[in-house]
C-alpha atoms as a PDB file:
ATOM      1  CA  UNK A   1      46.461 102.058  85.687  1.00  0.00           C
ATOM      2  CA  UNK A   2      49.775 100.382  84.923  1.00  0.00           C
ATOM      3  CA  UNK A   3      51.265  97.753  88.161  1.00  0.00           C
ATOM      4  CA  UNK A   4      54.489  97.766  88.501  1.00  0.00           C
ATOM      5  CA  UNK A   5      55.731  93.910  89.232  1.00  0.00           C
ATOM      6  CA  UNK A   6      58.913  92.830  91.045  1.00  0.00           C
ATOM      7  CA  UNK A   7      61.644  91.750  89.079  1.00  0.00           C
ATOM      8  CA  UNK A   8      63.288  88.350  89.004  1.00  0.00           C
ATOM      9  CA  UNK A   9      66.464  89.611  91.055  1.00  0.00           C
ATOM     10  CA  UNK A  10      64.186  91.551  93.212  1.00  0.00           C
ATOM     11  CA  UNK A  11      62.384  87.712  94.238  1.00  0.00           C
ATOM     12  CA  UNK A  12      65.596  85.935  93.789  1.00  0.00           C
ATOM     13  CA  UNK A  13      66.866  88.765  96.790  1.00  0.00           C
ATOM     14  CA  UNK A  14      64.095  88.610  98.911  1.00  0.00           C
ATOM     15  CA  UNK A  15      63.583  84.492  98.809  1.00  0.00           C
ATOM     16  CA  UNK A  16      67.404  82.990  98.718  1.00  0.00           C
ATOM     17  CA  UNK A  17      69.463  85.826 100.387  1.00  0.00           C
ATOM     18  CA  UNK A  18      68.560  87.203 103.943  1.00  0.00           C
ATOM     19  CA  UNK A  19      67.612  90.736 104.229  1.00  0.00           C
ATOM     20  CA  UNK A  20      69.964  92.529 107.027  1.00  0.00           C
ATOM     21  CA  UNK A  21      68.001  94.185 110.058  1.00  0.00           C
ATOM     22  CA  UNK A  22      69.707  97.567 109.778  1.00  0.00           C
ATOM     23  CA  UNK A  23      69.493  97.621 105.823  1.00  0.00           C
ATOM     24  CA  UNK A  24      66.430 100.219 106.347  1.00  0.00           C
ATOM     25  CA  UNK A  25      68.341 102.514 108.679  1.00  0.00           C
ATOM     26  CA  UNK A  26      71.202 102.393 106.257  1.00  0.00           C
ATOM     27  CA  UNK A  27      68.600 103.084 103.139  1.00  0.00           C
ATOM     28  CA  UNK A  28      67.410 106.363 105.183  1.00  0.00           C
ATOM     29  CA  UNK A  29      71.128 107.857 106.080  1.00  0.00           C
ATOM     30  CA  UNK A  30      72.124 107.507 101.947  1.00  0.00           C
ATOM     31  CA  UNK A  31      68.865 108.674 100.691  1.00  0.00           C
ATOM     32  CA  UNK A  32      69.574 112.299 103.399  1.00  0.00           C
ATOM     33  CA  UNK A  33      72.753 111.948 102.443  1.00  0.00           C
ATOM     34  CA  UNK A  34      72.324 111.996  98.601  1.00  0.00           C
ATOM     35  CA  UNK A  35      69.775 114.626  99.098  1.00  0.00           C
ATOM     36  CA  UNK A  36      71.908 117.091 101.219  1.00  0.00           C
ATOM     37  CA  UNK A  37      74.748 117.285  98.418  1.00  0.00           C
ATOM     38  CA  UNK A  38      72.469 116.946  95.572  1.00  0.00           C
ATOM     39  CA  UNK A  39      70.773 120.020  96.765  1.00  0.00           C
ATOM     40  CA  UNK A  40      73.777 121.963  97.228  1.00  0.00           C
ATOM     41  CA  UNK A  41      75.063 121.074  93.164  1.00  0.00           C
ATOM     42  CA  UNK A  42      77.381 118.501  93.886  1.00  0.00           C
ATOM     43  CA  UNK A  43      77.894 115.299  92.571  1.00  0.00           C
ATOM     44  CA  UNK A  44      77.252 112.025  94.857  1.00  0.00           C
ATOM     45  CA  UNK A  45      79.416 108.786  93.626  1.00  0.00           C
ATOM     46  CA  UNK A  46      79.114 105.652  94.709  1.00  0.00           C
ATOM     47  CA  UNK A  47      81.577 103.037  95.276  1.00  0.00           C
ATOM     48  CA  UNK A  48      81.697  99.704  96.064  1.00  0.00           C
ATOM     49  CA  UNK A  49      84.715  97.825  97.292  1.00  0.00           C
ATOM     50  CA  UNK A  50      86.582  94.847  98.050  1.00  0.00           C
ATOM     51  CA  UNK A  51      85.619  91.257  98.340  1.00  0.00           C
ATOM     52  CA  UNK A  52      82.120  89.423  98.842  1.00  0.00           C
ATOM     53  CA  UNK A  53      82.180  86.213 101.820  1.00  0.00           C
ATOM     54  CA  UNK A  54      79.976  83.166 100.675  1.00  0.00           C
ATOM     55  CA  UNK A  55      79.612  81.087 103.581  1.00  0.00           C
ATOM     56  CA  UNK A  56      79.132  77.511 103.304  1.00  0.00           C
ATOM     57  CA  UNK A  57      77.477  77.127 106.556  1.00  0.00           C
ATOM     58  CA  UNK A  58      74.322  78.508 108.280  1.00  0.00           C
ATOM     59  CA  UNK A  59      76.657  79.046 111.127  1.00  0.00           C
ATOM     60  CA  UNK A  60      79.932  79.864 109.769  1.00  0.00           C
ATOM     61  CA  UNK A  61      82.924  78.213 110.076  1.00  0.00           C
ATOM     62  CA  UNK A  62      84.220  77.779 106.134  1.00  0.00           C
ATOM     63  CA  UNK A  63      83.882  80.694 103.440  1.00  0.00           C
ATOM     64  CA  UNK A  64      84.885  81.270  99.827  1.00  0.00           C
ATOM     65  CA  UNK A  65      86.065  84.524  99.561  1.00  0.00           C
ATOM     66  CA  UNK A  66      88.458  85.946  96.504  1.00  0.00           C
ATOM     67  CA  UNK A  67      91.775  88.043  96.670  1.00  0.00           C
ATOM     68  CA  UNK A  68      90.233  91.275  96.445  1.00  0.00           C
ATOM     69  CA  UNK A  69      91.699  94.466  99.274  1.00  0.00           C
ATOM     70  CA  UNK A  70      89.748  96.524  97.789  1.00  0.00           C
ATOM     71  CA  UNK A  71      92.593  99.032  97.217  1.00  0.00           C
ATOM     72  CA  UNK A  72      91.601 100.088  93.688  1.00  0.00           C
ATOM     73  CA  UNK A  73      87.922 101.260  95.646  1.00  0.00           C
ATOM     74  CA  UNK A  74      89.837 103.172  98.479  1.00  0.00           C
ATOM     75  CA  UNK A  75      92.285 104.976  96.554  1.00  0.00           C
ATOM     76  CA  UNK A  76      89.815 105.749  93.475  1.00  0.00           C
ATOM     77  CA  UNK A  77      87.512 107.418  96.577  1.00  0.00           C
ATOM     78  CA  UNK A  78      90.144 109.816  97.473  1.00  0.00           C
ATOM     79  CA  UNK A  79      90.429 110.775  94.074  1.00  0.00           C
ATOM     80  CA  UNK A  80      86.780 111.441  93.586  1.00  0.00           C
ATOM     81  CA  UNK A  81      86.721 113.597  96.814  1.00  0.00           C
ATOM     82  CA  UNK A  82      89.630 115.690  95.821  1.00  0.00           C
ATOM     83  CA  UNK A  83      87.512 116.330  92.585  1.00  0.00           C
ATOM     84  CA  UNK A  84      84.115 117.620  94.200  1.00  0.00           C
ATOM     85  CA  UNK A  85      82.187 114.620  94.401  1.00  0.00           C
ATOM     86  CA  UNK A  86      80.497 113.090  98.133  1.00  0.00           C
ATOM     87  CA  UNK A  87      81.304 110.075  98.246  1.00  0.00           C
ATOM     88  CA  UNK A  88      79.525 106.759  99.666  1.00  0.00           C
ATOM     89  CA  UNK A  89      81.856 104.362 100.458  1.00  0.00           C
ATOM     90  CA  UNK A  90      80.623 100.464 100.252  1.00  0.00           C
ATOM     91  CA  UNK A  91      83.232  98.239 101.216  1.00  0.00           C
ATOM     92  CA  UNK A  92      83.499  95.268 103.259  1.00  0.00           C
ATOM     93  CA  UNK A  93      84.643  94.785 106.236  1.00  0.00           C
ATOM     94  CA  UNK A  94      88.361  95.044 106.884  1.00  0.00           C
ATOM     95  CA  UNK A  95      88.713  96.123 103.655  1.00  0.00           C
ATOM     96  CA  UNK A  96      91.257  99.088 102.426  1.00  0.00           C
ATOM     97  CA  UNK A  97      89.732 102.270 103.816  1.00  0.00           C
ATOM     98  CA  UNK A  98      90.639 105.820 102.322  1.00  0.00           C
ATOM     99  CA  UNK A  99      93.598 107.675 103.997  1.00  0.00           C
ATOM    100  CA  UNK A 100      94.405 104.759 106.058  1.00  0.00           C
ATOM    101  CA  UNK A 101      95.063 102.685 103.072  1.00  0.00           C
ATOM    102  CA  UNK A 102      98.052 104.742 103.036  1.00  0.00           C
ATOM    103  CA  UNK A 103     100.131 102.963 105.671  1.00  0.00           C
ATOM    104  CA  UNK A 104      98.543  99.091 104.840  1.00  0.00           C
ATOM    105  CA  UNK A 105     101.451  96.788 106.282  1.00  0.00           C
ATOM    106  CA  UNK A 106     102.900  99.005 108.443  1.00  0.00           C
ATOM    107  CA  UNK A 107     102.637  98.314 112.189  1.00  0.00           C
ATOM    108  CA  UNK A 108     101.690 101.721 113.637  1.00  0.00           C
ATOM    109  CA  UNK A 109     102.564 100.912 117.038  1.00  0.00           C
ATOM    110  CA  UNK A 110     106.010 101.067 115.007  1.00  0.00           C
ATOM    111  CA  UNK A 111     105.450 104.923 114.099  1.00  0.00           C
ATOM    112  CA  UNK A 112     104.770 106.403 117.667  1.00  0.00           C
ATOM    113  CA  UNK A 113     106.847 107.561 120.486  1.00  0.00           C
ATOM    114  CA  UNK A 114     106.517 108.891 123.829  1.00  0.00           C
ATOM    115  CA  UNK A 115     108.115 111.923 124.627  1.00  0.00           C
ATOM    116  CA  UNK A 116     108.724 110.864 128.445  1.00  0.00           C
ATOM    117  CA  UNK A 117     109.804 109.046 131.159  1.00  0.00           C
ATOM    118  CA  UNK A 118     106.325 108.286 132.774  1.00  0.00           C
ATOM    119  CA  UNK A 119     104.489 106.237 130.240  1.00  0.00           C
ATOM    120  CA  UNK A 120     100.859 107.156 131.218  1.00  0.00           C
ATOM    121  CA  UNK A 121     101.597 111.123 130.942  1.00  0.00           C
ATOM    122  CA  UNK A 122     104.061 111.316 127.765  1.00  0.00           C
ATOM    123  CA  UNK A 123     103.016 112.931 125.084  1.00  0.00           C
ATOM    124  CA  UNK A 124     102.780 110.562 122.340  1.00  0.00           C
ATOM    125  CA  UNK A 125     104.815 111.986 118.418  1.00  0.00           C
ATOM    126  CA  UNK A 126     104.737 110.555 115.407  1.00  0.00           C
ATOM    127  CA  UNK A 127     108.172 108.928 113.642  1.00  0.00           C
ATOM    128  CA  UNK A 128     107.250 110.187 109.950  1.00  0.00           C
ATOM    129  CA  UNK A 129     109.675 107.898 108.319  1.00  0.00           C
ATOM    130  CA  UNK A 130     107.783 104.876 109.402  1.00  0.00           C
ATOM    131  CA  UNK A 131     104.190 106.790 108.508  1.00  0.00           C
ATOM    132  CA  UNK A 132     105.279 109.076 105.777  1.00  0.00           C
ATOM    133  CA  UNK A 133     103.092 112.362 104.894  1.00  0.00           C
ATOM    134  CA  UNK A 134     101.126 111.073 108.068  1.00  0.00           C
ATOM    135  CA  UNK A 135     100.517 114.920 109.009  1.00  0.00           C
ATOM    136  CA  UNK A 136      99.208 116.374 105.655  1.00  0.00           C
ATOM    137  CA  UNK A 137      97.166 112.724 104.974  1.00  0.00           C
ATOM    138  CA  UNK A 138      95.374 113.066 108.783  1.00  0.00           C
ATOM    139  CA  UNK A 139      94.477 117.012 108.093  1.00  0.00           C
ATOM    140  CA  UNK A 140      92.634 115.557 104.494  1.00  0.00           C
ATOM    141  CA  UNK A 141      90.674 113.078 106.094  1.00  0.00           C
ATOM    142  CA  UNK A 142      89.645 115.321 109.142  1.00  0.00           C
ATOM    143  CA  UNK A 143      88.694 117.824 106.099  1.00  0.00           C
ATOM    144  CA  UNK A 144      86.992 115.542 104.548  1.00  0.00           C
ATOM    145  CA  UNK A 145      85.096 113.901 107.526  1.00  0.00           C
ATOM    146  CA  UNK A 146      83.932 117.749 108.926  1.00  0.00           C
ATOM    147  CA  UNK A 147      82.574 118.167 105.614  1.00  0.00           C
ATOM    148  CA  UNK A 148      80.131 115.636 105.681  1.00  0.00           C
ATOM    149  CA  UNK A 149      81.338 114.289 101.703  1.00  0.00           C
ATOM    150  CA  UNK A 150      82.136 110.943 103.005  1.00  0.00           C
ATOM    151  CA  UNK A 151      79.300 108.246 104.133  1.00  0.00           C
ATOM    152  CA  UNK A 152      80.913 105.021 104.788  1.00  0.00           C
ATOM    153  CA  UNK A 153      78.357 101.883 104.903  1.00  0.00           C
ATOM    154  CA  UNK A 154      80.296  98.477 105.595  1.00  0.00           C
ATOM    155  CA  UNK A 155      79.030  95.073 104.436  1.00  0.00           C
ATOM    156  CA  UNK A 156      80.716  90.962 105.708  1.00  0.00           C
ATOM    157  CA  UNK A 157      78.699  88.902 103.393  1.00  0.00           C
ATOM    158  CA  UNK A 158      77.412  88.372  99.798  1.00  0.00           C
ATOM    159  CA  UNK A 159      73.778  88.792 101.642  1.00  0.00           C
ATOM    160  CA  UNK A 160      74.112  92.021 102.894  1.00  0.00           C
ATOM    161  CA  UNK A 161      76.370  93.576  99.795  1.00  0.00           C
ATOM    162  CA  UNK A 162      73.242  92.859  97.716  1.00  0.00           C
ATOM    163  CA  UNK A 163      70.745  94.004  99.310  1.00  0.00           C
ATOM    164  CA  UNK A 164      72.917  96.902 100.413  1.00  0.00           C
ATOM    165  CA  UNK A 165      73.472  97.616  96.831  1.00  0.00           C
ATOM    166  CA  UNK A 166      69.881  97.692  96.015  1.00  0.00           C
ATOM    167  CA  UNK A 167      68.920  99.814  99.113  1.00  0.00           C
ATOM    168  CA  UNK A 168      71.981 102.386  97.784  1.00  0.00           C
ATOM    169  CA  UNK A 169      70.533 102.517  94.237  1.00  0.00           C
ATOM    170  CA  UNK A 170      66.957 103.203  95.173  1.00  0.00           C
ATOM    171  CA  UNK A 171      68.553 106.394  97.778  1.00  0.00           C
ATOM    172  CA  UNK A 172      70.272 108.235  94.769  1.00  0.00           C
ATOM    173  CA  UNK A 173      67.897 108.012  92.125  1.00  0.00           C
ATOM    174  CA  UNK A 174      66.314 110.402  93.422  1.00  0.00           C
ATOM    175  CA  UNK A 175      69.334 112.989  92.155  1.00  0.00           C
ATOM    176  CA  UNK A 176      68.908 111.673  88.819  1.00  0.00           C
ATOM    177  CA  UNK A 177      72.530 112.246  86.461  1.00  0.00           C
ATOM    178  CA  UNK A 178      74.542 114.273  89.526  1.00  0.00           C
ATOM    179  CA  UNK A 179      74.736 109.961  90.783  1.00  0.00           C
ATOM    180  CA  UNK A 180      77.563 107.962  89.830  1.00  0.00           C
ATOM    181  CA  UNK A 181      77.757 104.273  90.816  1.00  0.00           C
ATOM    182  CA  UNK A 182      81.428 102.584  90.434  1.00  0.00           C
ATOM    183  CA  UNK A 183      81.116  99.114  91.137  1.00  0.00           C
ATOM    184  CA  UNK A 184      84.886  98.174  92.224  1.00  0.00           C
ATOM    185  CA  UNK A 185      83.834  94.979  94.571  1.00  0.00           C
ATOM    186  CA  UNK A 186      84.931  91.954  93.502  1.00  0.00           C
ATOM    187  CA  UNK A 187      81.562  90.328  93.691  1.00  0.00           C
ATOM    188  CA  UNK A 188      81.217  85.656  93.662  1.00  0.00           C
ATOM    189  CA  UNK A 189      79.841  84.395  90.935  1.00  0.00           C
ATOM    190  CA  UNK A 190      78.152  81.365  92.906  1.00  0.00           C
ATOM    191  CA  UNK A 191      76.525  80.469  96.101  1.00  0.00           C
ATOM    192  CA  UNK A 192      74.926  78.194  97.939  1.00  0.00           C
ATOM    193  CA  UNK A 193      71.320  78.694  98.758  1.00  0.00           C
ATOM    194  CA  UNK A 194      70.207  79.409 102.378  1.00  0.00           C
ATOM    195  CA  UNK A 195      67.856  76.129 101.969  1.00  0.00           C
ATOM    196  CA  UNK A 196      70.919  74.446 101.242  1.00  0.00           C
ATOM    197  CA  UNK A 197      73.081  75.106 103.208  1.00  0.00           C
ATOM    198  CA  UNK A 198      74.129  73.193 105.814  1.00  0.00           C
ATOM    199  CA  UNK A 199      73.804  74.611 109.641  1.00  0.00           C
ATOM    200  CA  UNK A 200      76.300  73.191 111.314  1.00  0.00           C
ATOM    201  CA  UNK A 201      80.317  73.150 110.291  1.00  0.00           C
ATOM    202  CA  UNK A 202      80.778  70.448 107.598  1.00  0.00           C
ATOM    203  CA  UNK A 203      83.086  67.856 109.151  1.00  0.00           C
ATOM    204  CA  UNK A 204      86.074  66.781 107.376  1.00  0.00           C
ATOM    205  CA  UNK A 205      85.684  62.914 108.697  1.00  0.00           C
ATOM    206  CA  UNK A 206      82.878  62.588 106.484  1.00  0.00           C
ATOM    207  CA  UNK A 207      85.252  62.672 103.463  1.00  0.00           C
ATOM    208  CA  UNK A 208      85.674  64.491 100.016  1.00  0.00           C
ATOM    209  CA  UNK A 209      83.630  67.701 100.099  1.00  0.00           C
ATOM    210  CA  UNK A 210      81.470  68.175  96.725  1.00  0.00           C
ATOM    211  CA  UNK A 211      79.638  71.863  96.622  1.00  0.00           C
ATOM    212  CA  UNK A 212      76.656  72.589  94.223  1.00  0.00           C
ATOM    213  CA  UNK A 213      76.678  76.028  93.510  1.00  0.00           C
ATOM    214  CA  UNK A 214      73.834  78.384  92.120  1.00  0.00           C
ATOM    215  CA  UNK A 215      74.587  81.974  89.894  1.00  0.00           C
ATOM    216  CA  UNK A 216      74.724  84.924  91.573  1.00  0.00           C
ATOM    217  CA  UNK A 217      71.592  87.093  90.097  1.00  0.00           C
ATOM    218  CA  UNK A 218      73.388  90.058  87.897  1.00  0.00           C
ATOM    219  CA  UNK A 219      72.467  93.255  90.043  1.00  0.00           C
ATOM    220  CA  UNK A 220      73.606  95.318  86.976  1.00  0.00           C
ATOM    221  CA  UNK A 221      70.350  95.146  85.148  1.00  0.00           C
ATOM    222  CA  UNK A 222      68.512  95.963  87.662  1.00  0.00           C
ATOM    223  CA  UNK A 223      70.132  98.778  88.851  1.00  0.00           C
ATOM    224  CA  UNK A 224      70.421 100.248  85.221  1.00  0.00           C
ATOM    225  CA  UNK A 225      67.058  99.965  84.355  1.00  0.00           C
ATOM    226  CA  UNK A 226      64.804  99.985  87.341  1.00  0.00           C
ATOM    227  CA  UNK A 227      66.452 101.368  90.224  1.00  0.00           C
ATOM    228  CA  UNK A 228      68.476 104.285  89.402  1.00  0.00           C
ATOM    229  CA  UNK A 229      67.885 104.765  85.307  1.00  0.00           C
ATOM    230  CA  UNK A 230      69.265 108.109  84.778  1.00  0.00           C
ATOM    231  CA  UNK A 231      72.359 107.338  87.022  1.00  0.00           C
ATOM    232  CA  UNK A 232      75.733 107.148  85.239  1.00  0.00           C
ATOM    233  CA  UNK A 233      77.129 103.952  85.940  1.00  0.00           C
ATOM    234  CA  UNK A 234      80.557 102.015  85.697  1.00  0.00           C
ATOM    235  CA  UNK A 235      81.451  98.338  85.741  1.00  0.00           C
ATOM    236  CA  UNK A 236      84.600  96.843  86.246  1.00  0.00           C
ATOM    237  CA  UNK A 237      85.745  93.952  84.139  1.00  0.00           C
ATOM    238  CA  UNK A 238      89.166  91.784  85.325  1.00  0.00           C
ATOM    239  CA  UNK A 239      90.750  89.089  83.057  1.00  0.00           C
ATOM    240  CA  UNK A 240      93.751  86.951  83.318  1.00  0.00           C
ATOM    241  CA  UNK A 241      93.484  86.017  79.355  1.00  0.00           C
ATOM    242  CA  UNK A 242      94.064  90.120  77.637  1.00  0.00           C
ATOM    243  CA  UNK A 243      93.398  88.456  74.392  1.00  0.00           C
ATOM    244  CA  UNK A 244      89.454  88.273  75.349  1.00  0.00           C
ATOM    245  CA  UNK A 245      89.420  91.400  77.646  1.00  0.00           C
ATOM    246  CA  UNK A 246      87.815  93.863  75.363  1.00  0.00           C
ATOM    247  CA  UNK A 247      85.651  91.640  73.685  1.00  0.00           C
ATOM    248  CA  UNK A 248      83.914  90.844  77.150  1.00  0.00           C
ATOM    249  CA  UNK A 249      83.779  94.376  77.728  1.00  0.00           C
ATOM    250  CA  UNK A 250      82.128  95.327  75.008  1.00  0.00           C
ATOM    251  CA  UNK A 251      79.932  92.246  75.676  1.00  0.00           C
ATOM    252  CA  UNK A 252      78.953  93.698  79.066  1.00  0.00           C
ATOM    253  CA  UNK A 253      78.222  96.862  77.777  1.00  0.00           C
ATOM    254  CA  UNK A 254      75.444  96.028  75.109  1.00  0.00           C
ATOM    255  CA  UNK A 255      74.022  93.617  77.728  1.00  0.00           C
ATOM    256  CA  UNK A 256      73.289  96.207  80.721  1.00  0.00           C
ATOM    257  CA  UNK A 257      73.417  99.615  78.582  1.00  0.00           C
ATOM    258  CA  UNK A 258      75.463 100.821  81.116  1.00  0.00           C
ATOM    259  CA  UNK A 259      77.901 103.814  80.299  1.00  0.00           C
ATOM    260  CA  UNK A 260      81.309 102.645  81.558  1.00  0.00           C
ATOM    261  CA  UNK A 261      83.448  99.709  81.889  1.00  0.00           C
ATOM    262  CA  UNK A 262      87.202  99.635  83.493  1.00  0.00           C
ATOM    263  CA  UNK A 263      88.327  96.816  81.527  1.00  0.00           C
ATOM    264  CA  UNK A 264      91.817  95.304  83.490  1.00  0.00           C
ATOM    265  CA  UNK A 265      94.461  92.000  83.461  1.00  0.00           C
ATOM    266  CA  UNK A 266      94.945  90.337  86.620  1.00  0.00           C
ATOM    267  CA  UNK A 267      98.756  90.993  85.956  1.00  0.00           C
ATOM    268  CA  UNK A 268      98.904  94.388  84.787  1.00  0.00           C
ATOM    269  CA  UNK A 269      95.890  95.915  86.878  1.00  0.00           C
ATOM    270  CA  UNK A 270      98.066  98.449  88.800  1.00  0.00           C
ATOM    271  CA  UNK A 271      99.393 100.190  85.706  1.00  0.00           C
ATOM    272  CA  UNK A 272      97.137  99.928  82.182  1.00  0.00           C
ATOM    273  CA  UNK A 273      93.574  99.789  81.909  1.00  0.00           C
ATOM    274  CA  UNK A 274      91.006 100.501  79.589  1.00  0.00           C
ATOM    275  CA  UNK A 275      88.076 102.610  79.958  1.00  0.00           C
ATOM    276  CA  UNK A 276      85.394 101.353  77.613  1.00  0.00           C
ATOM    277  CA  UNK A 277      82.204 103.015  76.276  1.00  0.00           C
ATOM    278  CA  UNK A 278      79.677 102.624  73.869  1.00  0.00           C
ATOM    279  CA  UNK A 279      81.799 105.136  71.297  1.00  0.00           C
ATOM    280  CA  UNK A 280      85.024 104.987  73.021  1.00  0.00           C
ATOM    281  CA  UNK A 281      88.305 103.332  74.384  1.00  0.00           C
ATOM    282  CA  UNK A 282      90.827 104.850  76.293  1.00  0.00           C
ATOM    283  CA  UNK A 283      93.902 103.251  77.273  1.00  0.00           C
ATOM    284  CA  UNK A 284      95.450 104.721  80.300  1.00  0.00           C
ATOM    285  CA  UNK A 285      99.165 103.568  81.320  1.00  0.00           C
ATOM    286  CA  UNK A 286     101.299 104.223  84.052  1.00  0.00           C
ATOM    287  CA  UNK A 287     104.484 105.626  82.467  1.00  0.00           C
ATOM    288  CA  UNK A 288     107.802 104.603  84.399  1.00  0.00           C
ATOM    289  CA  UNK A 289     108.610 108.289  85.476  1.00  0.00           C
ATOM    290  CA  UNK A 290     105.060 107.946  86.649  1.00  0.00           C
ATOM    291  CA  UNK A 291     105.752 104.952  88.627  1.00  0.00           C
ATOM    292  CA  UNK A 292     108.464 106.459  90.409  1.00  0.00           C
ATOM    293  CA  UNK A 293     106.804 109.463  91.320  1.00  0.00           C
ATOM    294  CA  UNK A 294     104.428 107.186  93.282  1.00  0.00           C
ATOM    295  CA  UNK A 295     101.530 108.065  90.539  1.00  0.00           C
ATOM    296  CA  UNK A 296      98.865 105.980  91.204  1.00  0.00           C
ATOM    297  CA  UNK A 297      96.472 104.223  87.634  1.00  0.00           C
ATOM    298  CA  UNK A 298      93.200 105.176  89.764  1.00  0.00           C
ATOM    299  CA  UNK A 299      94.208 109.226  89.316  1.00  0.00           C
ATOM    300  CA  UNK A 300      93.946 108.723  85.630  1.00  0.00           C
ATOM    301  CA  UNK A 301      90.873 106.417  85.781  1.00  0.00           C
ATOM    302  CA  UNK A 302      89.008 109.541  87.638  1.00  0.00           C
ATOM    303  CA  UNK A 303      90.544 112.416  85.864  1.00  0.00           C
ATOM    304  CA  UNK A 304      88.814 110.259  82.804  1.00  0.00           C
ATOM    305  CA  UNK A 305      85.714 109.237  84.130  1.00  0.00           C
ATOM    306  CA  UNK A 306      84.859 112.620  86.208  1.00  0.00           C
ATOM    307  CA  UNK A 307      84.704 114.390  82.288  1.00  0.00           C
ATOM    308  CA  UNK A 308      82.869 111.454  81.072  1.00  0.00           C
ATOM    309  CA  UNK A 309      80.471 112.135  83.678  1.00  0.00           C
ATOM    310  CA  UNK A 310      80.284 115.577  83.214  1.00  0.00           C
ATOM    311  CA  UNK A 311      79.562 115.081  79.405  1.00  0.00           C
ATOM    312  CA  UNK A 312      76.821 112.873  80.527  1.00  0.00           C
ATOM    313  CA  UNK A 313      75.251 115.415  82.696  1.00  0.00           C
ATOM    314  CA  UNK A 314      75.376 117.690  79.613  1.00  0.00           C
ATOM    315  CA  UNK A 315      73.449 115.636  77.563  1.00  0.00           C
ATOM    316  CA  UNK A 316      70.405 114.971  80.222  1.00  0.00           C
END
């Protein structure tokens, strides 16, 4: 009888990064949840957005963090739920959100009025030029949240995006193809071991601060291979140099055997990307009529991706 050993990331997980106390509970609600829609013949996608924490203390003060909103993962989860798919939202806290992404640097205390003279019994309106659309944007969310298609799970720290990750991956294989995972987050590269780590704030009297960093294990492979191996999965790569973009892209793809990669510049990420497969490459731009119709690059990058799945699904 064949034993079935736990991987290096799996050990890596379990010994450097601390396991969160509710990541069970959470394991159980996206496991139901992926079951409920599988069931019914629709499509569950996962997404994962904005920014990972890495503290530098035990008990944190100081943080590295990255510039990540995680408005590409909010806006490309509207998309998918106006297309079919239920949708799992993994984001971190404070993050974008779908819907309410919408009105992001807009004080809504700005956009409400009250319709009389005593305060605490006024009605209380809406000013739609300072929340535009508000009305048919609040009837899509309340659509969407009676429905049941969206299952929001919120992480703070590196810690608990990985082994909420892992806990997410294991829950949908169980609906084979009909999973997507879209892996938007903007996830650190480094960080500093629990053992050391120091527990207290780091005091600036003591002088120059010098940090020894370890690699973040790749939770790609893993997930690919092991956790949810008939899922059809999509990485995101982001450059600042274009002249190496593709090349890295193509890198990542014969490394994890993934299906997808949304290849993007740092500069031009809002209107040109390039979906990369193992046969493929589309370019998808943002044409200026486009721009000023408020078109947004994520519509295209779903439109795209929703048939790639499909084709996928076909092949099974």
């Amino acid at each position: 009888m064949a034993h079935s050993y736990p991987s290096t990331v799996d050990v890596g997980l379990s010994e450097e990064f601390a396991v969160p106390s509710h990541v069970e509970e959470v394991r159980r609600l996206m496991a139901e949840f992926a079951e409920r829609h599988g069931s019914a013949g629709r499509r569950v996608f996962l997404i994962t957005s904005g920014g990972t924490k890495v503290p530098l203390e035990s008990r944190t003060v100081r943080f590295l963090d990255n510039f990540s909103s995680g408005r590409r993962g909010a806006s490309s989860a509207e998309y998918f739920l106006d297309s079919g798919y239920a949708v799992i939202f993994l984001h971190r806290h404070r993050s974008l959100y779908p819907y309410s992404r919408l009105y992001t640097g807009v004080n809504v205390l700005d956009g409400l009025r009250i319709q009389s003279d005593k305060e605490e019994a006024g009605q209380v309106v809406v000013d739609q030029k300072v929340l535009p659309n508000i009305g048919m944007v609040l009837k899509r969310y309340h659509e969407v949240k009676a429905s049941g298609l969206l299952l929001p799970v919120e992480f703070n720290t590196l810690s608990e995006y990985l082994h909420l990750l892992k806990a997410a991956a294991q829950a949908l294989s169980s609906i084979g193809s009909k999973a997507m995972f879209y892996l938007a987050a903007a996830v650190s590269d480094f960080y500093i071991p629990a053992s050391e780590m120091p527990e207290h704030k780091i005091q600036s009297s003591n002088g120059p601060l010098q940090i020894s960093m370890k690699m973040v294990p790749k939770m790609l492979s893993p997930l690919v291979k092991d956790w949810a191996p008939q899922a059809f999965v999509i990485s995101f790569k982001l450059e600042t140099d274009p002249s190496i973009l593709l090349e890295r892209a193509r890198r990542a793809l014969d490394t994890y055997r993934h299906q997808a990669v949304v290849a993007n510049v740092l500069d031009t990420r809002r209107g040109y990307v390039v979906v990369v497969t193992k046969d493929t490459q589309h370019e998808l731009v943002l044409t200026d009529e486009e721009v000023q119709r408020d078109v947004e690059i994520e519509e295209k990058i779903v439109s795209n991706l929703t048939a790639a799945h499909s084709q996928f699904m076909s092949q099974i």
